[in-house]
ModelCIF file with pLDDT and N, C-alpha, C, O atoms, coordinates in Angstrom:
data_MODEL
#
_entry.id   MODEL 
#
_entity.id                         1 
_entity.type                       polymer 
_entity.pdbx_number_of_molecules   1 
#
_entity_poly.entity_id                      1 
_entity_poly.type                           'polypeptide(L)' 
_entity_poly.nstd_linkage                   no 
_entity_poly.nstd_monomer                   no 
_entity_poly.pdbx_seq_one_letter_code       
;(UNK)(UNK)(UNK)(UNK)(UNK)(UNK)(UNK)(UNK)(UNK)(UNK)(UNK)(UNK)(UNK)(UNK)(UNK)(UNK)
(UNK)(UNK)(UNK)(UNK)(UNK)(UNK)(UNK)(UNK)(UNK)(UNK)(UNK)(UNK)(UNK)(UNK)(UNK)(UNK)
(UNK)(UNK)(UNK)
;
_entity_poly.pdbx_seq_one_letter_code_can   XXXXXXXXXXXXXXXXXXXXXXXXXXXXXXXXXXX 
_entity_poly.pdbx_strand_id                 A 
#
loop_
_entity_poly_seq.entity_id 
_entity_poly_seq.num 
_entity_poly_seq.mon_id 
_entity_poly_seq.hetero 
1 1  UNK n 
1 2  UNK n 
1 3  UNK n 
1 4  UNK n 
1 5  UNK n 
1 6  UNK n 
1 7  UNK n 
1 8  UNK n 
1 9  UNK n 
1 10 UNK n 
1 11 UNK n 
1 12 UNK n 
1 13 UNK n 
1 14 UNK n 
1 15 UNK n 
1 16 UNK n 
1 17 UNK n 
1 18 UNK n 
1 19 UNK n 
1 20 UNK n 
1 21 UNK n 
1 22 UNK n 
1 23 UNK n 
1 24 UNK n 
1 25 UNK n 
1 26 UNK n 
1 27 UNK n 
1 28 UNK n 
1 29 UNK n 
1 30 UNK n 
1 31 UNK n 
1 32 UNK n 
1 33 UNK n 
1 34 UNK n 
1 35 UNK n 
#
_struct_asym.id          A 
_struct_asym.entity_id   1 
#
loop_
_ma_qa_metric.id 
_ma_qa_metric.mode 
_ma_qa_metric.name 
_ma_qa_metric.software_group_id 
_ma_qa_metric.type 
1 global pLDDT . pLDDT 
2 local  pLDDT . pLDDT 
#
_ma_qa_metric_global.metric_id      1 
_ma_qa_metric_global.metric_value   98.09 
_ma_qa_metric_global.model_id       1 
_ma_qa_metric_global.ordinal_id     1 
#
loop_
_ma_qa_metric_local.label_asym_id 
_ma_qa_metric_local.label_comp_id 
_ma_qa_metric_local.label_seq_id 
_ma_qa_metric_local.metric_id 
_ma_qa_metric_local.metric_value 
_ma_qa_metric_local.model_id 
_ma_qa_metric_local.ordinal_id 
A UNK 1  2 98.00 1 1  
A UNK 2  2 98.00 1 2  
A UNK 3  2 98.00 1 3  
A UNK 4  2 98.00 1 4  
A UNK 5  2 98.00 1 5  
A UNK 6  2 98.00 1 6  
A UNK 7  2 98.00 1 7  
A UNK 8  2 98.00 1 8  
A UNK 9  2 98.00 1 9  
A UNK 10 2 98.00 1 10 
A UNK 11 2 98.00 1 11 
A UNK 12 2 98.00 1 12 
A UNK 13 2 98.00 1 13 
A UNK 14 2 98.00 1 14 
A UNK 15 2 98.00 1 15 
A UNK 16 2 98.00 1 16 
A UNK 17 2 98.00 1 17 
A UNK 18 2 98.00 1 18 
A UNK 19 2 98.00 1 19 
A UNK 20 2 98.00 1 20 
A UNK 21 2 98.00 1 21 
A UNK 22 2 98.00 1 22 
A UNK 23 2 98.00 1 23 
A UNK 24 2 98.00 1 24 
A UNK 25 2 98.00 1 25 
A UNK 26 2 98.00 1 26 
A UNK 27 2 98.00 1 27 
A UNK 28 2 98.00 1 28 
A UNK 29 2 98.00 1 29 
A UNK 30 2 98.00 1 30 
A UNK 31 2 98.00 1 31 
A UNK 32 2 98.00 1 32 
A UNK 33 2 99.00 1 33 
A UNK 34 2 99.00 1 34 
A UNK 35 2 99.00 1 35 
#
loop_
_atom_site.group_PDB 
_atom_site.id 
_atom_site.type_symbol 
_atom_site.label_atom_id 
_atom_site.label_alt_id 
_atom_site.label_comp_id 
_atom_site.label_asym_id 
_atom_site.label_entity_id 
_atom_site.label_seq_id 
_atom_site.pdbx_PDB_ins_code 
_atom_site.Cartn_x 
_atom_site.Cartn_y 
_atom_site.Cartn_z 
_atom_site.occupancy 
_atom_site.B_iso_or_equiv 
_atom_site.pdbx_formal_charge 
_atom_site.auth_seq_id 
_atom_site.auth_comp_id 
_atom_site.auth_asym_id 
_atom_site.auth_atom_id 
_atom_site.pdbx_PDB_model_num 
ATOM 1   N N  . UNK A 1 1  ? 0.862   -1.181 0.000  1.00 98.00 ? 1  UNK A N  1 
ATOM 2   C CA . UNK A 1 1  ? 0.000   0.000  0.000  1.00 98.00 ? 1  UNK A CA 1 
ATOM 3   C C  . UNK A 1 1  ? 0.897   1.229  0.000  1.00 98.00 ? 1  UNK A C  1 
ATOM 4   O O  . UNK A 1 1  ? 2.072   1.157  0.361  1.00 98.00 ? 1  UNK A O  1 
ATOM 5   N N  . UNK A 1 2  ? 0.274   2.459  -0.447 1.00 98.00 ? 2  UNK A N  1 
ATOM 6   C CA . UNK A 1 2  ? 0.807   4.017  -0.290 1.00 98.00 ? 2  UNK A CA 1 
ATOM 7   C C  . UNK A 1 2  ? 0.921   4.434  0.922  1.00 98.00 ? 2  UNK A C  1 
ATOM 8   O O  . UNK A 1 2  ? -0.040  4.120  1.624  1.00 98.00 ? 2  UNK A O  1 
ATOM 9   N N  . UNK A 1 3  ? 2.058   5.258  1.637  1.00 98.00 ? 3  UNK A N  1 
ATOM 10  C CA . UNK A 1 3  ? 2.167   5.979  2.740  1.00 98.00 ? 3  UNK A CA 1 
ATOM 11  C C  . UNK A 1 3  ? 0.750   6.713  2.407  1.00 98.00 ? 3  UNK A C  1 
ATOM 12  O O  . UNK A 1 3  ? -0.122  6.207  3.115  1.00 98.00 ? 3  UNK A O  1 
ATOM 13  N N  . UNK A 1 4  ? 0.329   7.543  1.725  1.00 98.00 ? 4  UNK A N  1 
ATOM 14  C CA . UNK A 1 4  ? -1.365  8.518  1.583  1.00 98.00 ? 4  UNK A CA 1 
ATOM 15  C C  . UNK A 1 4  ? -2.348  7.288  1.634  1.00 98.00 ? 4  UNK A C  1 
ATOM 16  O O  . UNK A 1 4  ? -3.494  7.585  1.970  1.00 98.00 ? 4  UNK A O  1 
ATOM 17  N N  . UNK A 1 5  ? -2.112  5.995  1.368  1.00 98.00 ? 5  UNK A N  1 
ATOM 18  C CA . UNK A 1 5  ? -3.459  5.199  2.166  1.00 98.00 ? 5  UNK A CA 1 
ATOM 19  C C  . UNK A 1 5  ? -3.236  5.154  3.374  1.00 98.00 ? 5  UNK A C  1 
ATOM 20  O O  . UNK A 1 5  ? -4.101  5.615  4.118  1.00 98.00 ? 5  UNK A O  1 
ATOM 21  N N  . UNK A 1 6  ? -1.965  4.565  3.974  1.00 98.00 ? 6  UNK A N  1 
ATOM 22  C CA . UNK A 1 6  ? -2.001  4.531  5.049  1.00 98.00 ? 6  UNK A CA 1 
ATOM 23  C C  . UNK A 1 6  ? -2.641  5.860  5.877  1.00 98.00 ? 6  UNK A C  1 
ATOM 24  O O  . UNK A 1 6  ? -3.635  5.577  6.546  1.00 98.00 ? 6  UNK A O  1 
ATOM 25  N N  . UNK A 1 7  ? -2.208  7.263  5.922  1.00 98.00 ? 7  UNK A N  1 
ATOM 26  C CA . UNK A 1 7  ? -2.639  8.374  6.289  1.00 98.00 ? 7  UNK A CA 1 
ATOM 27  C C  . UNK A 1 7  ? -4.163  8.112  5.978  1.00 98.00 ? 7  UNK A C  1 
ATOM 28  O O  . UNK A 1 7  ? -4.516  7.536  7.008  1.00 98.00 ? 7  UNK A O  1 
ATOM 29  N N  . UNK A 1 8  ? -5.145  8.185  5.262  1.00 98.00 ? 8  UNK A N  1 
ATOM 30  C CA . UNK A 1 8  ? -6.262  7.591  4.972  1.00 98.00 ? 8  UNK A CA 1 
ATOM 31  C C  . UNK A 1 8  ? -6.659  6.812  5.815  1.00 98.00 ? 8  UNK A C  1 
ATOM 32  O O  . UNK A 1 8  ? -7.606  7.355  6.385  1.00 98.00 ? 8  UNK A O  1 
ATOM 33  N N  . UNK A 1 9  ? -6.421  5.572  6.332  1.00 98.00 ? 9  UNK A N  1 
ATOM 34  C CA . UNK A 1 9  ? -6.883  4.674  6.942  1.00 98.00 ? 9  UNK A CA 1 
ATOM 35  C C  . UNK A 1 9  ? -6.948  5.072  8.469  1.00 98.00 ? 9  UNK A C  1 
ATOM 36  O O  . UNK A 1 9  ? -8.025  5.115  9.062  1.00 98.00 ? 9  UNK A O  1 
ATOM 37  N N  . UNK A 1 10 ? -5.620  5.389  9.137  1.00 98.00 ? 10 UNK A N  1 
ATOM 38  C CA . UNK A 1 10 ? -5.314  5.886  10.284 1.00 98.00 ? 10 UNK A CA 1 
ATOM 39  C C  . UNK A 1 10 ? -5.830  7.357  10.848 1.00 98.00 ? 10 UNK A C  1 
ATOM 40  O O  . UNK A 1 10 ? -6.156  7.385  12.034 1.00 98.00 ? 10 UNK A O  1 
ATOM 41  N N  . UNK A 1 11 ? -5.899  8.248  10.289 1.00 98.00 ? 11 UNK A N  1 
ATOM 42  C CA . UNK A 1 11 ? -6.328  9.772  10.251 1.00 98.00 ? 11 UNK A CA 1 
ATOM 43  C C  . UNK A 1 11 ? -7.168  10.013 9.829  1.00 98.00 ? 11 UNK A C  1 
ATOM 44  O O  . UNK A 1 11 ? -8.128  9.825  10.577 1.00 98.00 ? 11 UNK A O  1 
ATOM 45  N N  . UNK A 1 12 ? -7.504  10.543 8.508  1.00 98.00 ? 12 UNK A N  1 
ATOM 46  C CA . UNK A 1 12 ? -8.784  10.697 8.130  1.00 98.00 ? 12 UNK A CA 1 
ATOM 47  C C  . UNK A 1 12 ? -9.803  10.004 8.231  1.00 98.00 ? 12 UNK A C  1 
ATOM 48  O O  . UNK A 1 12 ? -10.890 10.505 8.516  1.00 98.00 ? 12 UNK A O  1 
ATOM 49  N N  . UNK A 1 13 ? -9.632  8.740  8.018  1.00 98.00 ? 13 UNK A N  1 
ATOM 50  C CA . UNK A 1 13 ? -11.034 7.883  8.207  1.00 98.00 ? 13 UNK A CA 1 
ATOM 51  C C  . UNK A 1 13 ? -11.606 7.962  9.712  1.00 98.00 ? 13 UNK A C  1 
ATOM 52  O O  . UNK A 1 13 ? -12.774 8.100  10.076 1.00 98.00 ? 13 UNK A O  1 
ATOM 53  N N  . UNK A 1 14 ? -10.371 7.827  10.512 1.00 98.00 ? 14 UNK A N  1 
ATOM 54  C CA . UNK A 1 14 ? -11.282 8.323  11.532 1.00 98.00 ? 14 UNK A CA 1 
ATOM 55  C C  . UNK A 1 14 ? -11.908 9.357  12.266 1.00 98.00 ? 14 UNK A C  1 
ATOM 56  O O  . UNK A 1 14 ? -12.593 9.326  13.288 1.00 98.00 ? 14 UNK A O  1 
ATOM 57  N N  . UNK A 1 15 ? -11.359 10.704 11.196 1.00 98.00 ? 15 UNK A N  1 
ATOM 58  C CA . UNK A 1 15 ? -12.022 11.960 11.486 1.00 98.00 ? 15 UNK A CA 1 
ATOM 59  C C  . UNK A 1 15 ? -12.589 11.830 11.288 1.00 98.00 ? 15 UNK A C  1 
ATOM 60  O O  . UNK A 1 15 ? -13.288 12.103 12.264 1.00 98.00 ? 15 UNK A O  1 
ATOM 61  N N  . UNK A 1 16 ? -13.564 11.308 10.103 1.00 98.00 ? 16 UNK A N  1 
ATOM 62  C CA . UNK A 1 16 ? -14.345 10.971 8.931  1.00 98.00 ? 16 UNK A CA 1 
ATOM 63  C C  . UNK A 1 16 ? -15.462 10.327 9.564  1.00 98.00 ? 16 UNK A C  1 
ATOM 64  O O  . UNK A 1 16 ? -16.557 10.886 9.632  1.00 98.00 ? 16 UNK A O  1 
ATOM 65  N N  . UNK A 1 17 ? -15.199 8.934  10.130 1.00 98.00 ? 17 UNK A N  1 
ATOM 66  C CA . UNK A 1 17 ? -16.118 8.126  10.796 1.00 98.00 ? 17 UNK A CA 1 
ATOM 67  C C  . UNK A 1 17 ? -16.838 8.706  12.018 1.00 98.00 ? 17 UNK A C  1 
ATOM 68  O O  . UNK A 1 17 ? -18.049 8.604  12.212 1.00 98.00 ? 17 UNK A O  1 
ATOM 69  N N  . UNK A 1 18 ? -15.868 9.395  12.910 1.00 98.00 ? 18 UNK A N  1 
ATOM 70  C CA . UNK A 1 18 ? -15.924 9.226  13.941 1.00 98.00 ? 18 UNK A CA 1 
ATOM 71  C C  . UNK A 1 18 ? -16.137 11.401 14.508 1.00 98.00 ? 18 UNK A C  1 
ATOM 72  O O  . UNK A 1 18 ? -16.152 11.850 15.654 1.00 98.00 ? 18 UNK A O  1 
ATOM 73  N N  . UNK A 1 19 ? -16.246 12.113 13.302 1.00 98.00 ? 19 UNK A N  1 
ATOM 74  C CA . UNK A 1 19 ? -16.232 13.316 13.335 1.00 98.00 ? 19 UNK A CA 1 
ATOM 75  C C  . UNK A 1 19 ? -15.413 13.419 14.391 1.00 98.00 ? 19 UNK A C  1 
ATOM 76  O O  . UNK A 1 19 ? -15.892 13.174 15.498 1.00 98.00 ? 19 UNK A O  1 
ATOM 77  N N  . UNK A 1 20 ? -14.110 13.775 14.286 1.00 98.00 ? 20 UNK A N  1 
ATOM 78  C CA . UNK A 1 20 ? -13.277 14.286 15.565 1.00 98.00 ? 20 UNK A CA 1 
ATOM 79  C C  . UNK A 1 20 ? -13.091 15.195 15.053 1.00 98.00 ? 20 UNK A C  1 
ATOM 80  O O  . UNK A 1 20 ? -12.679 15.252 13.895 1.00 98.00 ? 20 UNK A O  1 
ATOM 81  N N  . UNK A 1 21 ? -13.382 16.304 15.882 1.00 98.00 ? 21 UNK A N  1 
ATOM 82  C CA . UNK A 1 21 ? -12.942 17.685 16.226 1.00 98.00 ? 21 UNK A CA 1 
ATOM 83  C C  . UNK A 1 21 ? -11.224 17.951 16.205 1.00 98.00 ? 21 UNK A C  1 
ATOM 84  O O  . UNK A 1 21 ? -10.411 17.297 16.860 1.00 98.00 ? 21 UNK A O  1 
ATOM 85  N N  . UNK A 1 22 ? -10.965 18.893 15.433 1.00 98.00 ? 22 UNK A N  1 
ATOM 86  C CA . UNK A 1 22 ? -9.651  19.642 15.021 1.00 98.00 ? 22 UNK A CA 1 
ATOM 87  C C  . UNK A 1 22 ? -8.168  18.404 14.931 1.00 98.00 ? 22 UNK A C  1 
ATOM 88  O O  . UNK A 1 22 ? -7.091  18.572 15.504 1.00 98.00 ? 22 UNK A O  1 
ATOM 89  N N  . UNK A 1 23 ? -8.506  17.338 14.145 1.00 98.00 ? 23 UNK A N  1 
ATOM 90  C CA . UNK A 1 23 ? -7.892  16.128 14.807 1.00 98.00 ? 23 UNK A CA 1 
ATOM 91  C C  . UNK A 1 23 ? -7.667  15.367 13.545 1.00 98.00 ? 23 UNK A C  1 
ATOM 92  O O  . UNK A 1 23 ? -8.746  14.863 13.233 1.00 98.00 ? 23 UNK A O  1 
ATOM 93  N N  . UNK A 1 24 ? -6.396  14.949 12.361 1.00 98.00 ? 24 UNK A N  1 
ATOM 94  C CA . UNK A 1 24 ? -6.776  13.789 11.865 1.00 98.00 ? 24 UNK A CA 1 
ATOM 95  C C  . UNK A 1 24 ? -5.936  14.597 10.456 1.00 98.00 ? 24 UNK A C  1 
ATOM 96  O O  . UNK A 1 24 ? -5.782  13.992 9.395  1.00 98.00 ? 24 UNK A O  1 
ATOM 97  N N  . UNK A 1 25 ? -5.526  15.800 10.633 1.00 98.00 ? 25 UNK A N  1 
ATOM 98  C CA . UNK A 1 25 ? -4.448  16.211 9.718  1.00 98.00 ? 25 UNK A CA 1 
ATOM 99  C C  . UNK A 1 25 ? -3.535  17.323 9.609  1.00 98.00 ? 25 UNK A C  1 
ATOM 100 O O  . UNK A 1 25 ? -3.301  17.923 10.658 1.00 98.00 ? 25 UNK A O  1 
ATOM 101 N N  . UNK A 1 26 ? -3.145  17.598 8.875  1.00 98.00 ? 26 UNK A N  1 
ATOM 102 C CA . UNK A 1 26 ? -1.812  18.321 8.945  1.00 98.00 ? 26 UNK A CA 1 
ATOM 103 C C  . UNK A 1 26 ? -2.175  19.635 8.503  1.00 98.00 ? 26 UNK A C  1 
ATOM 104 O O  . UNK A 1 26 ? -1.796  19.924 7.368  1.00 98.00 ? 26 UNK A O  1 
ATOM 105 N N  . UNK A 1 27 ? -2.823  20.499 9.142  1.00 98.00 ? 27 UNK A N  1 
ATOM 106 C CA . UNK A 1 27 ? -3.278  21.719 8.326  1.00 98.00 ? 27 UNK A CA 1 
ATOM 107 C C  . UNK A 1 27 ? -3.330  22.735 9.476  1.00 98.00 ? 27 UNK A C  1 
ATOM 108 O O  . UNK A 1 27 ? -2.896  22.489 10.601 1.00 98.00 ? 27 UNK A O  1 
ATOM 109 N N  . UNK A 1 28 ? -3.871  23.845 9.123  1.00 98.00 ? 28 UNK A N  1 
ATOM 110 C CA . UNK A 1 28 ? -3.739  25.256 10.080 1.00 98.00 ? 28 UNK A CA 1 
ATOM 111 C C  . UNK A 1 28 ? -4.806  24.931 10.953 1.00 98.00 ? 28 UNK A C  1 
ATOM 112 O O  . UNK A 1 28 ? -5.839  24.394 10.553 1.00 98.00 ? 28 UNK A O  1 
ATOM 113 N N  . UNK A 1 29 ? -4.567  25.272 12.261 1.00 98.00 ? 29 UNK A N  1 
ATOM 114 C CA . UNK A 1 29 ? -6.011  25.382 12.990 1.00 98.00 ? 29 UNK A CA 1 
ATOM 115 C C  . UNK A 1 29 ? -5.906  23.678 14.302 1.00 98.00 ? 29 UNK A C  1 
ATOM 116 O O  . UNK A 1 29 ? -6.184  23.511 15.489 1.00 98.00 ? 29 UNK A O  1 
ATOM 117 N N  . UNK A 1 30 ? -5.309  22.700 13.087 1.00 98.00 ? 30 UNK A N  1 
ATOM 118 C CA . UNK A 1 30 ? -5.486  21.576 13.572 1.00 98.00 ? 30 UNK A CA 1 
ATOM 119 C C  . UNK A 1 30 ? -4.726  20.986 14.966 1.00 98.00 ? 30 UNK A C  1 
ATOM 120 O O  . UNK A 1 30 ? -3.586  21.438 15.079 1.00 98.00 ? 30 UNK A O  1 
ATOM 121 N N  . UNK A 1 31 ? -5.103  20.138 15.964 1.00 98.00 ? 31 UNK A N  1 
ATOM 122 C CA . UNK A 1 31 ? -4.186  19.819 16.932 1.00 98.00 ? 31 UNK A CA 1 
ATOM 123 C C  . UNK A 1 31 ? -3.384  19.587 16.236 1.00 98.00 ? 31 UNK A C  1 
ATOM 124 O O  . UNK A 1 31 ? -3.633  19.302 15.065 1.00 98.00 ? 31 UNK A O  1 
ATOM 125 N N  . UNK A 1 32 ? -2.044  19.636 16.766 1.00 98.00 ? 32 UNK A N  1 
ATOM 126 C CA . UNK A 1 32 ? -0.634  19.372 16.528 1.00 98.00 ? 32 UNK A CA 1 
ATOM 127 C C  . UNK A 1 32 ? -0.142  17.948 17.226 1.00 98.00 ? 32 UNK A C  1 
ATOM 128 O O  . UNK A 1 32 ? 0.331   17.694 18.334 1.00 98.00 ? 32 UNK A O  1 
ATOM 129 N N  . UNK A 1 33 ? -0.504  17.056 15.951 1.00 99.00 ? 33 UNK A N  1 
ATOM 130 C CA . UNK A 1 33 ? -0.515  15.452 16.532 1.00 99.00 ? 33 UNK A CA 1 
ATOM 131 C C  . UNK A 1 33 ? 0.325   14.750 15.441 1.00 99.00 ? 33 UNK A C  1 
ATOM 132 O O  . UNK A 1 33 ? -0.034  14.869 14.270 1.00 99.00 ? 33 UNK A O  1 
ATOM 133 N N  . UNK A 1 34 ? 0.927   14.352 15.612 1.00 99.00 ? 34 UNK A N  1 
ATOM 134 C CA . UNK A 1 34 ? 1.838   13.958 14.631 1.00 99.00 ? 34 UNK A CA 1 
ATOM 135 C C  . UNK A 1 34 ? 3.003   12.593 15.119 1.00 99.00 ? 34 UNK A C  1 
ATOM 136 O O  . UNK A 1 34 ? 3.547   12.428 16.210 1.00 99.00 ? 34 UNK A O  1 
ATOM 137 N N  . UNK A 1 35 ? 3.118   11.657 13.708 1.00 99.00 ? 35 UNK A N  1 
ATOM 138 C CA . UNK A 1 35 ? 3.763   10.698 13.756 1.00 99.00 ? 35 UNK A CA 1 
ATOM 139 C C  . UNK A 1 35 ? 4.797   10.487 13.117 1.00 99.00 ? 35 UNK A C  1 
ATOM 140 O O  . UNK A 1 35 ? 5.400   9.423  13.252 1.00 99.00 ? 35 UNK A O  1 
#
């Protein structure tokens, strides 16, 4: 698989699924969570 599925699977999907608040990527605004 792609490192961007993986990110997909792990992060977004579960912003996605699970609507988490400010959480799930790499952008302005967002918690500062990182792997």
């Amino acid at each position: 698989l792609s490192l961007e599925r993986f990110v997909e699977l792990v992060s977004y999907g579960p912003q996605r699924i699970h609507q988490i608040a400010n959480k799930g990527r790499i952008a302005l605004g967002y918690d500062a969570d990182f792997t």
